[in-house]
C-alpha atoms as a PDB file:
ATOM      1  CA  UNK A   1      21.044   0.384  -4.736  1.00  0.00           C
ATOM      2  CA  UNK A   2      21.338   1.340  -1.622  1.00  0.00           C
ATOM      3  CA  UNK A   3      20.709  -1.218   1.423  1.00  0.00           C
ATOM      4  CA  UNK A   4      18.966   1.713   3.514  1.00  0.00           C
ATOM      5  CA  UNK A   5      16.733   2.356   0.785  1.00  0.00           C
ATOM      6  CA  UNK A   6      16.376  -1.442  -0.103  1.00  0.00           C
ATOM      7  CA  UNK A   7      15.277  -1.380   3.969  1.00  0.00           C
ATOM      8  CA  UNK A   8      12.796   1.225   3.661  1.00  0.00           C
ATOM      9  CA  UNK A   9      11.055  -0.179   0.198  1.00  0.00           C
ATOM     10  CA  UNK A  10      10.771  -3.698   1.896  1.00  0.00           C
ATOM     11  CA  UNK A  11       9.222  -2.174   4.990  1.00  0.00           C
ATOM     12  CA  UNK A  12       6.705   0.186   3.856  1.00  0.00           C
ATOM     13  CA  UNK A  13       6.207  -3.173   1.170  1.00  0.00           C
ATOM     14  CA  UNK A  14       5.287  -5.242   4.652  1.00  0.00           C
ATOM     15  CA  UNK A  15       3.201  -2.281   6.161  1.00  0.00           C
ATOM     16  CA  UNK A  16       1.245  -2.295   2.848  1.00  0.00           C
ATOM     17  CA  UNK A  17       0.584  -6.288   3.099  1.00  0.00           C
ATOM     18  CA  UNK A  18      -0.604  -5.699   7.007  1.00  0.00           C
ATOM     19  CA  UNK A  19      -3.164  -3.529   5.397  1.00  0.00           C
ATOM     20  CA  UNK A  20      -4.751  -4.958   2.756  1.00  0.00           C
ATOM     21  CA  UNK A  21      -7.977  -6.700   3.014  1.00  0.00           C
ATOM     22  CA  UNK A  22      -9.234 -10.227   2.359  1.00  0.00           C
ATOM     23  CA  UNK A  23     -10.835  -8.528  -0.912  1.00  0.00           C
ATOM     24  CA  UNK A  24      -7.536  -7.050  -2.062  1.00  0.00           C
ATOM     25  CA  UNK A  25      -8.343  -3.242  -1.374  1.00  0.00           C
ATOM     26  CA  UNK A  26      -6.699  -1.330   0.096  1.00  0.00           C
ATOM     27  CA  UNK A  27      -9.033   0.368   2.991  1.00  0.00           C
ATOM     28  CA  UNK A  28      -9.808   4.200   2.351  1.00  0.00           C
ATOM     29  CA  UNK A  29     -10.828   6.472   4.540  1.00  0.00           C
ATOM     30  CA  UNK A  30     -11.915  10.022   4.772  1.00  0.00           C
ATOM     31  CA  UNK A  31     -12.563  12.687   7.008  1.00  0.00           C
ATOM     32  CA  UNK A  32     -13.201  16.496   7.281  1.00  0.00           C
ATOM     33  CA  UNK A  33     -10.545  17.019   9.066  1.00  0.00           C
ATOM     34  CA  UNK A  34      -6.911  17.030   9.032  1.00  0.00           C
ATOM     35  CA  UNK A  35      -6.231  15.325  12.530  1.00  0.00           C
ATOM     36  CA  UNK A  36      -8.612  12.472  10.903  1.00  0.00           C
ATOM     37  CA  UNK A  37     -11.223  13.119  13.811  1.00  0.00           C
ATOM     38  CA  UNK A  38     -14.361  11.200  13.069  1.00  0.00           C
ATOM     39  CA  UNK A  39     -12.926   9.094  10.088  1.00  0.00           C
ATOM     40  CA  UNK A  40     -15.153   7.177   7.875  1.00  0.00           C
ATOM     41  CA  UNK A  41     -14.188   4.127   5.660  1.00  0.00           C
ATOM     42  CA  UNK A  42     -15.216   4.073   2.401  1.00  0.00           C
ATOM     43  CA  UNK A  43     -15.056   1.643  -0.198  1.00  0.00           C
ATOM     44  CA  UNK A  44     -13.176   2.623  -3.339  1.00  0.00           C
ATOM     45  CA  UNK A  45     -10.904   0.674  -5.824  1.00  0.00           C
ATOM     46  CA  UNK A  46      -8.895   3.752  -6.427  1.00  0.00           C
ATOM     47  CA  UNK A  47      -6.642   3.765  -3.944  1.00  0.00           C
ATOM     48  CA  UNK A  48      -6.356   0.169  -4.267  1.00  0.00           C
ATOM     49  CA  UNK A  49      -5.274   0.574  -8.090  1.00  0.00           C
ATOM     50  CA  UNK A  50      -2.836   3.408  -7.193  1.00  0.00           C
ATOM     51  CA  UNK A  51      -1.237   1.047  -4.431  1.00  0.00           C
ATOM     52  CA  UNK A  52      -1.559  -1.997  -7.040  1.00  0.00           C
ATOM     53  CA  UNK A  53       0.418  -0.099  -9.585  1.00  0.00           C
ATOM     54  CA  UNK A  54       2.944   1.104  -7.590  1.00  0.00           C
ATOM     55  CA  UNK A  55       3.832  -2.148  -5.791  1.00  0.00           C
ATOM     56  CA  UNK A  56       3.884  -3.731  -9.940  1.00  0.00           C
ATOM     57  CA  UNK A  57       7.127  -1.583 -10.277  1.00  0.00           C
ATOM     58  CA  UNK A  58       8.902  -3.306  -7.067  1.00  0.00           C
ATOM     59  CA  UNK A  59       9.688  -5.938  -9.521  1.00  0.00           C
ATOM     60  CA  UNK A  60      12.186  -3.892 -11.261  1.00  0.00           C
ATOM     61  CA  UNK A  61      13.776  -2.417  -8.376  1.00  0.00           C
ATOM     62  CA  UNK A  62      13.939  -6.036  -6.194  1.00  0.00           C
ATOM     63  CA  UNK A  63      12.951  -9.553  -6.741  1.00  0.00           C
ATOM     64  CA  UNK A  64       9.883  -9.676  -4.187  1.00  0.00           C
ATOM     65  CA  UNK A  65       6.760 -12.687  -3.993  1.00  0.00           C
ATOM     66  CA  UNK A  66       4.217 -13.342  -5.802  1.00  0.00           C
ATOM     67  CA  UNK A  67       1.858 -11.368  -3.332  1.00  0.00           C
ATOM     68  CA  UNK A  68       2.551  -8.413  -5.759  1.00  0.00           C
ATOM     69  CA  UNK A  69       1.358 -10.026  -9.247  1.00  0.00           C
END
């Protein structure tokens, strides 16, 4: 594969571990509109299992920690 991509995986992979809460979740936030003004978190497990799922396939493309499993 290659090592640009490899690059790009692993960092958005780091961004994603910045994010993530003490729970697990992944924070979620809405708003009404698309510049985001007035945001509002809200708690949902769907993004979270979305995120969860898609980080679960990293093992096949790299060998990565156990932060994934």
């Amino acid at each position: 594969m290659n090592n640009k991509i490899i690059k790009s995986i692993r960092k958005g992979y780091l961004f994603l571990l910045s994010k993530q809460l003490n729970s697990g979740e992944f924070p979620t936030t809405r708003a009404k509109k698309i510049s985001m003004e007035n945001a509002s978190y809200i708690k949902s497990i769907f993004l979270t299992t979305f995120v969860l799922h898609s980080l679960s396939q990293l093992k096949n493309v790299f060998p990565i920690d156990e932060t994934v499993q």
